[in-house]
Protein backbone atom coordinates (compact mmCIF):
# COMPACT_ATOMS: atom_id res chain seq x y z
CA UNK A 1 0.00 0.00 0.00
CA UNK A 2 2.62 2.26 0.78
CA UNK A 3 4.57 2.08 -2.60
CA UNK A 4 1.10 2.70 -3.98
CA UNK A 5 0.50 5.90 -2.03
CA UNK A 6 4.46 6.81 -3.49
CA UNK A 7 4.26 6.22 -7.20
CA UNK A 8 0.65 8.78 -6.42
CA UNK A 9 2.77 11.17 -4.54
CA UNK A 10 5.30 10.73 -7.19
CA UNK A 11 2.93 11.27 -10.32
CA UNK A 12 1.31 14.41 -8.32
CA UNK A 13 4.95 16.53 -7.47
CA UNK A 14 6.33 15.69 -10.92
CA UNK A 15 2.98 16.70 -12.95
CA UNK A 16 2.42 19.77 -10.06
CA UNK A 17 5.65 20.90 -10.08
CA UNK A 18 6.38 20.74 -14.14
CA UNK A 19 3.38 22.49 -14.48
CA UNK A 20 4.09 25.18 -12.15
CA UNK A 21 7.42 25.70 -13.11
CA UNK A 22 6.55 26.28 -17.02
CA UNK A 23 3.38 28.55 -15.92
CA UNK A 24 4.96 30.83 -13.31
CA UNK A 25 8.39 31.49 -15.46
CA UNK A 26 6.49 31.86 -17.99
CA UNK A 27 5.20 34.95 -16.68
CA UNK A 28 8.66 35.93 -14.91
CA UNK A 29 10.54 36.04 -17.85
CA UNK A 30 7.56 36.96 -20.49
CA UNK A 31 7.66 33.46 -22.46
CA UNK A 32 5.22 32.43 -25.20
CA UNK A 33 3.23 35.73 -24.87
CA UNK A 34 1.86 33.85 -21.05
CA UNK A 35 2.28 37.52 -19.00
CA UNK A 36 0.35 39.70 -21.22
CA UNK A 37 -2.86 36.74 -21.18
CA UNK A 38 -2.31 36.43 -17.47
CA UNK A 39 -3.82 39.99 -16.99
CA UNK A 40 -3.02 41.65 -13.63
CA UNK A 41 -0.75 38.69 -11.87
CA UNK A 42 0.51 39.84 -8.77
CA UNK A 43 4.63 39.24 -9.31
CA UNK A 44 5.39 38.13 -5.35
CA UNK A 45 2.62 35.46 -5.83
CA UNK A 46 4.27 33.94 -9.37
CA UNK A 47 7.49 33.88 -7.61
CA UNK A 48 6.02 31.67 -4.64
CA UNK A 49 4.98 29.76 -7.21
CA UNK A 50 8.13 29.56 -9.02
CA UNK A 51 10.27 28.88 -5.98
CA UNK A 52 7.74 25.75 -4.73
CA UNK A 53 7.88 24.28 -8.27
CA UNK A 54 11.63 24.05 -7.33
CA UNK A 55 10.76 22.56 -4.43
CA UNK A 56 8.20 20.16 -5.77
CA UNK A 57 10.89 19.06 -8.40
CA UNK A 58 13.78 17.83 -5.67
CA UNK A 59 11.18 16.61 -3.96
CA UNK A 60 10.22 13.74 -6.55
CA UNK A 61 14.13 13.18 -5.79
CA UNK A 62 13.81 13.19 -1.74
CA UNK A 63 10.86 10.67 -2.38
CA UNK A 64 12.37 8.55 -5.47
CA UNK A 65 15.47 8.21 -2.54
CA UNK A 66 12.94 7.83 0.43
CA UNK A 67 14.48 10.29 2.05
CA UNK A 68 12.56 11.86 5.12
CA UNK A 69 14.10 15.68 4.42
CA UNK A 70 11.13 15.32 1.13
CA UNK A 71 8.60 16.15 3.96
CA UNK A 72 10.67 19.19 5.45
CA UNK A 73 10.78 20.78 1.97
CA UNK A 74 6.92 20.39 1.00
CA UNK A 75 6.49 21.71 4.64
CA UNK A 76 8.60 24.41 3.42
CA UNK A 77 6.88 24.85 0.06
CA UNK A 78 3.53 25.47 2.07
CA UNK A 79 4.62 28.31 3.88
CA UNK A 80 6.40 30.27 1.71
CA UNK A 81 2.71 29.85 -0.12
CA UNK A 82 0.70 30.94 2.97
CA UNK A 83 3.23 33.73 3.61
CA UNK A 84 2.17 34.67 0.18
CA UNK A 85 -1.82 34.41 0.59
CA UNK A 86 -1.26 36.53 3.32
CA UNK A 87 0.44 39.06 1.88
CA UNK A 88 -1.79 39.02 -1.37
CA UNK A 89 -4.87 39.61 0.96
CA UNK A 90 -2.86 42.89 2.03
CA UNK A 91 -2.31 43.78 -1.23
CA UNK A 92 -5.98 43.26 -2.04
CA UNK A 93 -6.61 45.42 1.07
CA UNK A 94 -4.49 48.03 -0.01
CA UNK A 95 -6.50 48.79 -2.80
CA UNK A 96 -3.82 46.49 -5.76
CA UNK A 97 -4.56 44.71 -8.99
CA UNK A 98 -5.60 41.07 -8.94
CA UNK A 99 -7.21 38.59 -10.90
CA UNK A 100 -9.93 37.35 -8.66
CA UNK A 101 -9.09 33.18 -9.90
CA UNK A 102 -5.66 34.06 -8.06
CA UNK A 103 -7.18 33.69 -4.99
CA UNK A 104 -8.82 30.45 -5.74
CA UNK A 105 -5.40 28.68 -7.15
CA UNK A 106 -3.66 30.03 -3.90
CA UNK A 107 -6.28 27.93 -1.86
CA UNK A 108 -5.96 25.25 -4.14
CA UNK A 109 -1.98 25.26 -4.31
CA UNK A 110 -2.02 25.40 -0.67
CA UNK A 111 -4.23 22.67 -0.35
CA UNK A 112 -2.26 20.20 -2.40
CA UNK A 113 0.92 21.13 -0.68
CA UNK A 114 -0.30 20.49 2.53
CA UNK A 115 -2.01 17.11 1.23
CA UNK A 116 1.11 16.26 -0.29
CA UNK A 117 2.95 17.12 2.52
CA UNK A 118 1.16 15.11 5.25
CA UNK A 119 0.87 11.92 2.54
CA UNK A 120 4.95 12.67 2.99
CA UNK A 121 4.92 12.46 6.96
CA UNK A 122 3.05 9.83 6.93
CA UNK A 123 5.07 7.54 4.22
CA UNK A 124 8.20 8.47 5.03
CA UNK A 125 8.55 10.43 8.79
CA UNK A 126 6.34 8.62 11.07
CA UNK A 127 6.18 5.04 9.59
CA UNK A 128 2.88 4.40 11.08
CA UNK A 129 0.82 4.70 8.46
């Protein structure tokens, strides 16, 4: 069962992380036209992004290895994303452009990180599962 619940984890960082990393420097450095579609993006947010898709990428590595540290980074990866909800709803609240879906892929992002993240303690920290 456990293997099963890795090759998941596995499929979800690579595919979540991939994803991410294409989308968010995409914007960053203006590729395939992506910034200019992506309307008012908030920069600190896409670089969040950017810097957990690094994270989700070496940690398909932690968890190919089994190495425990892969939960310390995803636990990592989720707070540099809540660090940046927070600050986006003080941006909002200071009056700055936002595309209202951002808000909505924050939860969501930081909702899968903290999935994947327990799914990591679980498998590979605590053994008990």
């Amino acid at each position: 069962m456990r293997k099963y619940i890795s090759y998941i984890l596995l499929a979800i960082l690579i595919g979540f992380g991939v994803l991410t990393l294409f989308l968010s420097s995409s914007v960053i450095f203006d590729l395939f036209g992506i910034r200019e579609k992506e309307g008012n993006y908030v920069l600190f947010v896409v670089w969040a992004n950017f810097i957990s898709s690094l994270i989700y990428l070496a940690s398909t590595y932690g968890l190919i290895k089994q190495r425990k540290w892969t939960t310390s980074l995803l636990g990592i990866s989720a707070i540099i994303l809540i660090i940046a909800f927070i600050r986006l709803k003080m941006h909002i609240n200071a009056g700055g452009l936002y595309e209202s879906k951002t808000i909505s892929a924050m939860i969501f992002r930081i909702s899968i990180t903290l999935l994947m993240t327990i799914t990591s303690y679980f498998t590979f920290t605590n053994r008990k599962l």
